[in-house]
PDB file of N, CA and C in Angstrom:
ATOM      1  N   UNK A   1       0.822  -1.180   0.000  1.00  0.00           N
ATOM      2  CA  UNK A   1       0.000   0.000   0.000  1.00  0.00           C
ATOM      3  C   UNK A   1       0.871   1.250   0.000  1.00  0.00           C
ATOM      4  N   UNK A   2       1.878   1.532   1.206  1.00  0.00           N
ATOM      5  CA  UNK A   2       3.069   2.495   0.744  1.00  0.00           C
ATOM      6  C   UNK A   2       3.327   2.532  -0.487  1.00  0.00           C
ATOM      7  N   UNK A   3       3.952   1.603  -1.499  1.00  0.00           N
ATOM      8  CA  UNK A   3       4.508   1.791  -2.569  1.00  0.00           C
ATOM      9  C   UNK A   3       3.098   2.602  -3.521  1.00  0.00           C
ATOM     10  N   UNK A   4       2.211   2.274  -3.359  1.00  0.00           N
ATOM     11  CA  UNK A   4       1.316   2.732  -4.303  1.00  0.00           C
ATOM     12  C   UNK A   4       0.340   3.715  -4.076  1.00  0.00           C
ATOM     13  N   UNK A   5       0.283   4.171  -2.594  1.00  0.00           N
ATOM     14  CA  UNK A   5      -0.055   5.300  -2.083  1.00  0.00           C
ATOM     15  C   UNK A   5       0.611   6.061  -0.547  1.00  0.00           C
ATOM     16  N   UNK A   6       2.247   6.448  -1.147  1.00  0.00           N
ATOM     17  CA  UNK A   6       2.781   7.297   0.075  1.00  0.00           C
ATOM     18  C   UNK A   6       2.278   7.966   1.195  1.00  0.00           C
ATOM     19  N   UNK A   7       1.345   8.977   0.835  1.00  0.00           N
ATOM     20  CA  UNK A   7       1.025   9.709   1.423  1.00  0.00           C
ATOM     21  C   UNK A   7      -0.132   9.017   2.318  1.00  0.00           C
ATOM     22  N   UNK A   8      -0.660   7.833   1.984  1.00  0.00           N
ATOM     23  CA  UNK A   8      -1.513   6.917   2.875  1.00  0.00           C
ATOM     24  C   UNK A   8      -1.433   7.469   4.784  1.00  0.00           C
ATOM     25  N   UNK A   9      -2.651   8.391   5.284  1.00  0.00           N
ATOM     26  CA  UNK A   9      -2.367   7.806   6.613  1.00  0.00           C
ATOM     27  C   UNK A   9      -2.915   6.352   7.561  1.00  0.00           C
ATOM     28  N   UNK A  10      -2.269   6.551   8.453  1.00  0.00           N
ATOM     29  CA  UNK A  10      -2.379   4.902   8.783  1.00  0.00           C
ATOM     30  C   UNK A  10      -2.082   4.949  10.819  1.00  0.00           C
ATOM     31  N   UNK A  11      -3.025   4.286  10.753  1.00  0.00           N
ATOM     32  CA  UNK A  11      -3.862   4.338  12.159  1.00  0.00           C
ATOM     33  C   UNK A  11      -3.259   2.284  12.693  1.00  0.00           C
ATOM     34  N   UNK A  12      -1.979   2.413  13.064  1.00  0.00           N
ATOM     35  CA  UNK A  12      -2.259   0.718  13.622  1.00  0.00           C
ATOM     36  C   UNK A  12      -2.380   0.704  15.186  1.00  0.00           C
ATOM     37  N   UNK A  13      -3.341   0.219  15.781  1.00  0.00           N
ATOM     38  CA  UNK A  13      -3.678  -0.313  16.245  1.00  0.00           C
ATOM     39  C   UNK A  13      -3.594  -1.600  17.216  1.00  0.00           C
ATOM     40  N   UNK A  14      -2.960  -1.728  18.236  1.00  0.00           N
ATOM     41  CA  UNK A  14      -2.090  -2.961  18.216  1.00  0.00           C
ATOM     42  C   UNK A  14      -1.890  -2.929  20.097  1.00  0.00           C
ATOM     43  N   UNK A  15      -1.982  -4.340  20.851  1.00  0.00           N
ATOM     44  CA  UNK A  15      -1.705  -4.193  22.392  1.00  0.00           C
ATOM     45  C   UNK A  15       0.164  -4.046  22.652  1.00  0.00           C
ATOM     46  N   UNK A  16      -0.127  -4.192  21.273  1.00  0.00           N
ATOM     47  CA  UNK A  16       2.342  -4.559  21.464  1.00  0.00           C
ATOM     48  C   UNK A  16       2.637  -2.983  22.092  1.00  0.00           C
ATOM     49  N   UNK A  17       3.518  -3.120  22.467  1.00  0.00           N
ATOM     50  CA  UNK A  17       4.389  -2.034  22.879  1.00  0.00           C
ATOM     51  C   UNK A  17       4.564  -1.289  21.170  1.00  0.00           C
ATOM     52  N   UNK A  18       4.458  -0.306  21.572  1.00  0.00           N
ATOM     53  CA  UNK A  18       4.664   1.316  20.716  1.00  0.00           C
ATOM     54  C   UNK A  18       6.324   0.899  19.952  1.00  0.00           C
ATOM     55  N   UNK A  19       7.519   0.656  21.214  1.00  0.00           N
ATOM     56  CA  UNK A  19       8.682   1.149  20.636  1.00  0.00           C
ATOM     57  C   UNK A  19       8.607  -0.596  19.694  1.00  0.00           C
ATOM     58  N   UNK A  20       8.174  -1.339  19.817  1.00  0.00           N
ATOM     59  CA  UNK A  20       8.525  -2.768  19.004  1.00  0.00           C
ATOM     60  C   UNK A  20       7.704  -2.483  17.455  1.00  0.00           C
ATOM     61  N   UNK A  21       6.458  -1.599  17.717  1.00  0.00           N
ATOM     62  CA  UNK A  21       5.787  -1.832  16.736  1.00  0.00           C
ATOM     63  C   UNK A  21       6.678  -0.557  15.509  1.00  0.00           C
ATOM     64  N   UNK A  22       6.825   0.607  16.163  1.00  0.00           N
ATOM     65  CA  UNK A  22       8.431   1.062  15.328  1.00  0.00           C
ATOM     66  C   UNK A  22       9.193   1.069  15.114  1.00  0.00           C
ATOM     67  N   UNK A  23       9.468   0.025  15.577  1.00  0.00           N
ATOM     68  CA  UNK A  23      10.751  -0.712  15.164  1.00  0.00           C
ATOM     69  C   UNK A  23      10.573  -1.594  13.565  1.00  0.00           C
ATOM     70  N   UNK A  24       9.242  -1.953  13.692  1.00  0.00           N
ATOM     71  CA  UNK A  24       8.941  -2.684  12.862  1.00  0.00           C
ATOM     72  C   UNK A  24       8.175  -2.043  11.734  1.00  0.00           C
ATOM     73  N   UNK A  25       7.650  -1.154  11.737  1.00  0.00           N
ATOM     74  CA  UNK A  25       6.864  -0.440  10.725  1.00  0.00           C
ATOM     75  C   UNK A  25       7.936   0.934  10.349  1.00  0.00           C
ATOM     76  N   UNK A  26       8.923   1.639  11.394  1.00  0.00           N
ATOM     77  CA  UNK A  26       9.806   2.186  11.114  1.00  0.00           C
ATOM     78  C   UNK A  26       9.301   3.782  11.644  1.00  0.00           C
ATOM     79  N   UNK A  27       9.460   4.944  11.126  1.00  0.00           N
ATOM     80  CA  UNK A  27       9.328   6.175  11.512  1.00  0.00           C
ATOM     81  C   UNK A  27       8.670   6.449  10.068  1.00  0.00           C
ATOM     82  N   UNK A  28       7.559   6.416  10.000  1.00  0.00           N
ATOM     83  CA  UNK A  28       6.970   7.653   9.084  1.00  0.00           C
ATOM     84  C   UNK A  28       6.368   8.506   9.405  1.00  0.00           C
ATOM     85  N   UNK A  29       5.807   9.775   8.567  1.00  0.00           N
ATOM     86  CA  UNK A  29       5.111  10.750   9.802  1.00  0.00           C
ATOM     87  C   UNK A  29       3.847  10.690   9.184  1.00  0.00           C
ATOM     88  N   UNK A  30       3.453   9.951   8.399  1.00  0.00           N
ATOM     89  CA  UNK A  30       2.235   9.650   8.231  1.00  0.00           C
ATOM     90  C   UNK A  30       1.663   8.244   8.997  1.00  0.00           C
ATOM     91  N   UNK A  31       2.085   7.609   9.541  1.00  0.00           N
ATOM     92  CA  UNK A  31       1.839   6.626  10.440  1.00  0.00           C
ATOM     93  C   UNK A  31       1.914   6.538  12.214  1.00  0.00           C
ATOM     94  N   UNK A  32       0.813   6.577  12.661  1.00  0.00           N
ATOM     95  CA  UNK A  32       0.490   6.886  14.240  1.00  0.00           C
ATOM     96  C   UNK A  32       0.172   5.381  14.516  1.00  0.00           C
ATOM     97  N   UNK A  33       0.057   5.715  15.850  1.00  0.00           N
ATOM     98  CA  UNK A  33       0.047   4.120  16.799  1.00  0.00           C
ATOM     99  C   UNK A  33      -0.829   4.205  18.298  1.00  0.00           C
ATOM    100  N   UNK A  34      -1.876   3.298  18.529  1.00  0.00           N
ATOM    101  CA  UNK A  34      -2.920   3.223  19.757  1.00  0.00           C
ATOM    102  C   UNK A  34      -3.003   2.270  20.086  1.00  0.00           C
ATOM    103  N   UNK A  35      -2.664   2.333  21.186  1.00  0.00           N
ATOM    104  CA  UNK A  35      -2.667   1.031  22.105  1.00  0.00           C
ATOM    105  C   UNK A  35      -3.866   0.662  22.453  1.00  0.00           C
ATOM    106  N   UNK A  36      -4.418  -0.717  22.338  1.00  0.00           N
ATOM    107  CA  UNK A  36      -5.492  -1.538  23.067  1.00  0.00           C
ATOM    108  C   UNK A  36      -5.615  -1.409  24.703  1.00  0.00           C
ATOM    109  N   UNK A  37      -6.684  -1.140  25.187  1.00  0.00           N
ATOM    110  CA  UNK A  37      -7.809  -1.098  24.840  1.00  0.00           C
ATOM    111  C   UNK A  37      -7.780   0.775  24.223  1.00  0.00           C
ATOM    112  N   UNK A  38      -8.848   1.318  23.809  1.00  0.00           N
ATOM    113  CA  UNK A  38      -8.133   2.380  23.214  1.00  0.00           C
ATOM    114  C   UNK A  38      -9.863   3.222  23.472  1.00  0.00           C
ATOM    115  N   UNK A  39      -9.982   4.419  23.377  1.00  0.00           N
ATOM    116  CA  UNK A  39     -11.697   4.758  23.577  1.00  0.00           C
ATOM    117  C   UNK A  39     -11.585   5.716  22.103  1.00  0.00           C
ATOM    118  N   UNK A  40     -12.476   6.259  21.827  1.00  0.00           N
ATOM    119  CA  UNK A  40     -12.766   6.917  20.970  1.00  0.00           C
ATOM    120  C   UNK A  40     -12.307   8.549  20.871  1.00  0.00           C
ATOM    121  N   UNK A  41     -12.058   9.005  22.505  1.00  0.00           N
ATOM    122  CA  UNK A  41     -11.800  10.009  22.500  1.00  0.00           C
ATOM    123  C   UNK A  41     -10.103  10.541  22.566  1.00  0.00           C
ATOM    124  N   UNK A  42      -9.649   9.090  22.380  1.00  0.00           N
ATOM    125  CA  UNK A  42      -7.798   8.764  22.083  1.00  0.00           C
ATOM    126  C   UNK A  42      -8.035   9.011  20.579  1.00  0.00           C
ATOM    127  N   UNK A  43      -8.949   8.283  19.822  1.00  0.00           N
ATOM    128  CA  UNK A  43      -8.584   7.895  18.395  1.00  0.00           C
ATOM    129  C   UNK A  43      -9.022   9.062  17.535  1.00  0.00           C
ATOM    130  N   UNK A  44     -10.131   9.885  18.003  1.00  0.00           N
ATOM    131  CA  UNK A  44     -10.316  11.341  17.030  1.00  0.00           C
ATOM    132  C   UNK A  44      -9.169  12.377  17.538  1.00  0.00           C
ATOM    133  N   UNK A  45      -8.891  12.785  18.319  1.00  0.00           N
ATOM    134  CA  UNK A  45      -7.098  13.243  18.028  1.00  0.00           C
ATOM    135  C   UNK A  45      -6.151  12.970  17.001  1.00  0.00           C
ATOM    136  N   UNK A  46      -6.057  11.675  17.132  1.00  0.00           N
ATOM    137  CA  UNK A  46      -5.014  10.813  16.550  1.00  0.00           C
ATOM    138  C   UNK A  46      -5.051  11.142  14.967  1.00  0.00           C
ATOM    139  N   UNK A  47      -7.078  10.920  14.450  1.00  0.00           N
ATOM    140  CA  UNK A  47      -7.169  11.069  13.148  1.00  0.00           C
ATOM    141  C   UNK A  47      -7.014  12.634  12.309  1.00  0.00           C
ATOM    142  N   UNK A  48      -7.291  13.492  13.456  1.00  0.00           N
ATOM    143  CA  UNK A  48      -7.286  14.892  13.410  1.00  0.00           C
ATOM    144  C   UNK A  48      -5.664  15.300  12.873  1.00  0.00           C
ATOM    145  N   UNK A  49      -4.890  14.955  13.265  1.00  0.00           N
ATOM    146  CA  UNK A  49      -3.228  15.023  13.317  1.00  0.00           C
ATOM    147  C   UNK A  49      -2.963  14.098  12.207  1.00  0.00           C
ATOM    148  N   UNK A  50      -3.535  13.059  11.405  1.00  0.00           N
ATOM    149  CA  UNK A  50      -3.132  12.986  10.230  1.00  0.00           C
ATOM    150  C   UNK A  50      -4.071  13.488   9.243  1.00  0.00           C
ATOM    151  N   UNK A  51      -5.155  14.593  10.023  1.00  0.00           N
ATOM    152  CA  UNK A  51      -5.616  15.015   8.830  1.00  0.00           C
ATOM    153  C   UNK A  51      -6.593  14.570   8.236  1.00  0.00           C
ATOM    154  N   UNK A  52      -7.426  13.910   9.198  1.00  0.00           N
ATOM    155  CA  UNK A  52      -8.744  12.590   8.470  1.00  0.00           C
ATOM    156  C   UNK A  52     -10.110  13.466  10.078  1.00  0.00           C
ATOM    157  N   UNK A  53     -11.252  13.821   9.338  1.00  0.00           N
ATOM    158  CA  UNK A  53     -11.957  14.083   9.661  1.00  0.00           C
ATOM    159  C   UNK A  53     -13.128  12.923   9.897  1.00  0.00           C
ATOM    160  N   UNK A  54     -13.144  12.425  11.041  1.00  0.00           N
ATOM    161  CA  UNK A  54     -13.674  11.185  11.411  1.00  0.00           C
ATOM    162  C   UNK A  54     -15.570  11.450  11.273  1.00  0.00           C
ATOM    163  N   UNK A  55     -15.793  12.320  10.844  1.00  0.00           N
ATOM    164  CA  UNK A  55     -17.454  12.972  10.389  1.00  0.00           C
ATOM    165  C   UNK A  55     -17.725  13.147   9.209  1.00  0.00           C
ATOM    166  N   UNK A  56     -16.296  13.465   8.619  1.00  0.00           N
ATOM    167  CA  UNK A  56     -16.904  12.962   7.104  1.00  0.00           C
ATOM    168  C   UNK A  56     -16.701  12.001   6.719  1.00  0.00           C
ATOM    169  N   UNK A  57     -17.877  11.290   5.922  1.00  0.00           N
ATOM    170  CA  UNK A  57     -17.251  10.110   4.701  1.00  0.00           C
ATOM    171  C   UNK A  57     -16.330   9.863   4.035  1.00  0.00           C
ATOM    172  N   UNK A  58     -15.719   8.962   4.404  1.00  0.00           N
ATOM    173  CA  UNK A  58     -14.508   9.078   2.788  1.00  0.00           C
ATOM    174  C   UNK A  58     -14.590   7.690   1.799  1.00  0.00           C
TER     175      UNK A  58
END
């Protein structure tokens, strides 16, 4: 999906530890990270800061 859309943002999701999961996905600044269990009012921030308006459709 990178190769064919860079600018992709990307929301993973995951109970692993933060520093393992960048280790593994690496440093992009279009890619954020939320730890399980996670509420809703963590994840509209999150989408706000890459720029994804969680009220509109896409």
């Amino acid at each position: 999906m990178r190769t064919l859309t860079p600018e992709l943002p990307v929301v993973i999701v995951s109970a692993y530890r933060h520093d393992m999961l960048r280790a593994f996905f690496g440093q992009h600044e279009q890619v954020r990270f939320l730890g399980k269990p996670y509420r809703v009012q963590e994840l509209v921030p999150l989408l706000h800061v890459l720029g994804i308006d969680p009220a509109v459709p896409h």
